[in-house]
N, C-alpha and C. Protein backbone atom coordinates (compact mmCIF):
# COMPACT_ATOMS: atom_id res chain seq x y z
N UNK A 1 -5.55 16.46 -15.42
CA UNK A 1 -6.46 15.59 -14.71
C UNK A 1 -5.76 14.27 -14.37
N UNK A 2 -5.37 13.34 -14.95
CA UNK A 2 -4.43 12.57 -15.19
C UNK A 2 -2.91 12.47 -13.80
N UNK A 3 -2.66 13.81 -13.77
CA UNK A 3 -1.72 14.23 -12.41
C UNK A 3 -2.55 14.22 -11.32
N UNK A 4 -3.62 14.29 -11.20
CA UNK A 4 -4.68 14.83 -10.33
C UNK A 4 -4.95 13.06 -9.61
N UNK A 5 -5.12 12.05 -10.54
CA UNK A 5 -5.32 11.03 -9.95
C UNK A 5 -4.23 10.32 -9.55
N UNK A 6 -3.08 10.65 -10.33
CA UNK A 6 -1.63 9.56 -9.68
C UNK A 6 -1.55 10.33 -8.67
N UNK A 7 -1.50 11.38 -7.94
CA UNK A 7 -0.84 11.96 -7.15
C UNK A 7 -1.94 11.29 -6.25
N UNK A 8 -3.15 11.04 -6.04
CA UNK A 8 -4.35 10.71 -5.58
C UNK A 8 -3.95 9.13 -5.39
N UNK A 9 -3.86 8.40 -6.10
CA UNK A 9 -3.50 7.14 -5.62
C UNK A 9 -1.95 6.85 -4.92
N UNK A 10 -0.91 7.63 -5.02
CA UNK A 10 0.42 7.61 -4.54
C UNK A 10 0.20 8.09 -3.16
N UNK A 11 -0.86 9.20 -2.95
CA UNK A 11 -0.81 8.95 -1.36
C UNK A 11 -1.49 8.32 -0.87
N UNK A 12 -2.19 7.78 -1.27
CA UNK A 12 -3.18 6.48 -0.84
C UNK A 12 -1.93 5.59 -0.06
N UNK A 13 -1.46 5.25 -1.52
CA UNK A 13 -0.15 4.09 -1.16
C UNK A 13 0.59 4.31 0.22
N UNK A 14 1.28 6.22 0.04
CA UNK A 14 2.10 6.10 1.05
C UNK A 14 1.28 6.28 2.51
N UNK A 15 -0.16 6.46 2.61
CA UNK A 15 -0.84 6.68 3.88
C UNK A 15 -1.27 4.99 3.94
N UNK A 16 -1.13 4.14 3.37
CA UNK A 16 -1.08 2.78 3.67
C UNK A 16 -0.11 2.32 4.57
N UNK A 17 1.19 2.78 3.88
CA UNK A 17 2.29 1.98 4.02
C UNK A 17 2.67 2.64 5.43
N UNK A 18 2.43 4.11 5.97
CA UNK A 18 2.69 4.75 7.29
C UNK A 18 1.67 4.04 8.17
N UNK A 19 1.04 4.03 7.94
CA UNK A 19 -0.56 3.20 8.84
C UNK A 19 0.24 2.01 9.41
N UNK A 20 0.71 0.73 8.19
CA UNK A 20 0.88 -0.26 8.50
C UNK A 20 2.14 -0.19 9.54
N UNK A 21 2.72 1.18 9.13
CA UNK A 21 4.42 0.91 9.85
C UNK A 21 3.91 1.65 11.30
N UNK A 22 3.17 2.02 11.52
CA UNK A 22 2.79 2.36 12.85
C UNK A 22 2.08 1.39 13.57
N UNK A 23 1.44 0.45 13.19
CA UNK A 23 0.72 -0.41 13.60
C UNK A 23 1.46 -1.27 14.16
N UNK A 24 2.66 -1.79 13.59
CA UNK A 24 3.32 -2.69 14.04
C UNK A 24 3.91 -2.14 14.86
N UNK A 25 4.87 -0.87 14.80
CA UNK A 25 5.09 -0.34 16.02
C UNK A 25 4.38 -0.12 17.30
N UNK A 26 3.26 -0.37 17.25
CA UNK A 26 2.43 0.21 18.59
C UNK A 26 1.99 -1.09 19.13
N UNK A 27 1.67 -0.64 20.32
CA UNK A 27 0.93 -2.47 20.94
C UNK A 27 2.09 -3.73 21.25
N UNK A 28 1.12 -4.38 20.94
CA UNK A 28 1.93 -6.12 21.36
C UNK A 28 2.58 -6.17 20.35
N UNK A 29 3.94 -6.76 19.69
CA UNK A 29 4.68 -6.99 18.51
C UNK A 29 4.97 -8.41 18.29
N UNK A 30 3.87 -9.25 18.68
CA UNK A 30 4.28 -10.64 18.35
C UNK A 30 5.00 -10.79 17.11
N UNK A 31 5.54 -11.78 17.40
CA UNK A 31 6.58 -11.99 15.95
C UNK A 31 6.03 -12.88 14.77
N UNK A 32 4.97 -13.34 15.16
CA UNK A 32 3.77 -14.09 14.23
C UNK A 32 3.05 -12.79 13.32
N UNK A 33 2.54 -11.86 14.35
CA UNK A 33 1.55 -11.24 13.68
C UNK A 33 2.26 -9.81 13.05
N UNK A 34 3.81 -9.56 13.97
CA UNK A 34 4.12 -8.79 12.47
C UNK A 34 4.74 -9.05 11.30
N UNK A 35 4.95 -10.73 11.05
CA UNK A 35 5.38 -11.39 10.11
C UNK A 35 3.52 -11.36 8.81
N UNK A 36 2.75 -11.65 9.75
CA UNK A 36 1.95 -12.02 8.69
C UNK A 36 1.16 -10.38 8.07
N UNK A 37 1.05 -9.05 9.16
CA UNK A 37 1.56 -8.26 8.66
C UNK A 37 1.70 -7.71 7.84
N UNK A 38 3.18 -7.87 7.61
CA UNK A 38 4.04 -7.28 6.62
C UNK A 38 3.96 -8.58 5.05
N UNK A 39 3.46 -9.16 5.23
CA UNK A 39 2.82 -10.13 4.44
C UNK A 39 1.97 -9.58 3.79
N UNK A 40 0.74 -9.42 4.54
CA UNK A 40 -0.86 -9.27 4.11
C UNK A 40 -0.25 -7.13 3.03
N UNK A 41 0.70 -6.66 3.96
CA UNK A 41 0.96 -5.17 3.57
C UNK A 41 1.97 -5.10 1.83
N UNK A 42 2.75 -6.11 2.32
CA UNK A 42 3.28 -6.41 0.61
C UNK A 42 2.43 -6.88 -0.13
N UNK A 43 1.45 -7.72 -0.37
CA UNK A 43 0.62 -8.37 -0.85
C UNK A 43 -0.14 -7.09 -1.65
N UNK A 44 -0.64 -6.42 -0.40
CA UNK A 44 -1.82 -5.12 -1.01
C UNK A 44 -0.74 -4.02 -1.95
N UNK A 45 0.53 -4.01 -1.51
CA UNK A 45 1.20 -2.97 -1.91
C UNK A 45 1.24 -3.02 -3.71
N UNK A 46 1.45 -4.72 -3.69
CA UNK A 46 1.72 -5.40 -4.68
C UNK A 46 0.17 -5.44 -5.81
N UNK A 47 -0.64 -5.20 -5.34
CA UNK A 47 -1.79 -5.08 -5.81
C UNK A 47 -2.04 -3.99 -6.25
N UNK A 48 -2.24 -2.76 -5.21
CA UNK A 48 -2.09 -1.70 -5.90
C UNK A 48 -1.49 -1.53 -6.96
N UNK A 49 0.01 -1.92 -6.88
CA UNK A 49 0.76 -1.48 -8.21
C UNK A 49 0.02 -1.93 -9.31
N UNK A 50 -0.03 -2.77 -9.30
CA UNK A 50 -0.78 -3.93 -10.69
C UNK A 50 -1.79 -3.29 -11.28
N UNK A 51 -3.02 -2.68 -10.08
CA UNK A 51 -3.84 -1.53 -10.53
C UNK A 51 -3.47 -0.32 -11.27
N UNK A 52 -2.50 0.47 -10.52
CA UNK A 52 -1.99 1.44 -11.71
C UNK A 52 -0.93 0.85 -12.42
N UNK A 53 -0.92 0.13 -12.84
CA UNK A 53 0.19 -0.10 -14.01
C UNK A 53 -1.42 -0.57 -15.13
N UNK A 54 -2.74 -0.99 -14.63
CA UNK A 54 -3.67 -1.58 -15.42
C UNK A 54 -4.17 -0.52 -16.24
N UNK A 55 -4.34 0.82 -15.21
CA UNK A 55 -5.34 1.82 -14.80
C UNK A 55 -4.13 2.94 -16.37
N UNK A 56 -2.99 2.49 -16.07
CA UNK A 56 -2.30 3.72 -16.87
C UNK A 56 -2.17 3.21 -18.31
N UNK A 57 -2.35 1.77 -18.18
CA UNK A 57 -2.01 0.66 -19.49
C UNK A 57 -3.62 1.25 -20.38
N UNK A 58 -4.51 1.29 -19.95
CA UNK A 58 -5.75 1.67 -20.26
C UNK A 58 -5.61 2.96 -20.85
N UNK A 59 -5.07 4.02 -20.04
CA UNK A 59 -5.00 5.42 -20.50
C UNK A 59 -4.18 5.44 -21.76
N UNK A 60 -3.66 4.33 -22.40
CA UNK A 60 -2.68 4.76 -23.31
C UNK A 60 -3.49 4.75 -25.02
């Protein structure tokens, strides 16, 4: 069960991180807004982690 949810939140992560990298690719590419971006996308990435590192710290 345990495999059932990391594997569940890891593609979360990586269908984040493809989303964001397409986004910036497509459209207008101001250099403002794919700076802030890739900002706002590390930020969440960085969050997530923190969650499962909380989420697994708990399981122990």
């Amino acid at each position: 069960m345990n495999r059932n949810k990391t594997a569940a939140i890891t593609t979360a992560c990586v269908g984040m991180a493809v989303g964001a990298a397409a986004y910036m690719m497509s459209g207008n590419n101001a250099k403002s807004r794919t700076k802030k971006l890739r900002k706002s996308t590390g930020r969440a990435l960085r969050q997530v982690g923190d969650f499962i590192d909380n989420v697994s710290y708990m399981m122990k």
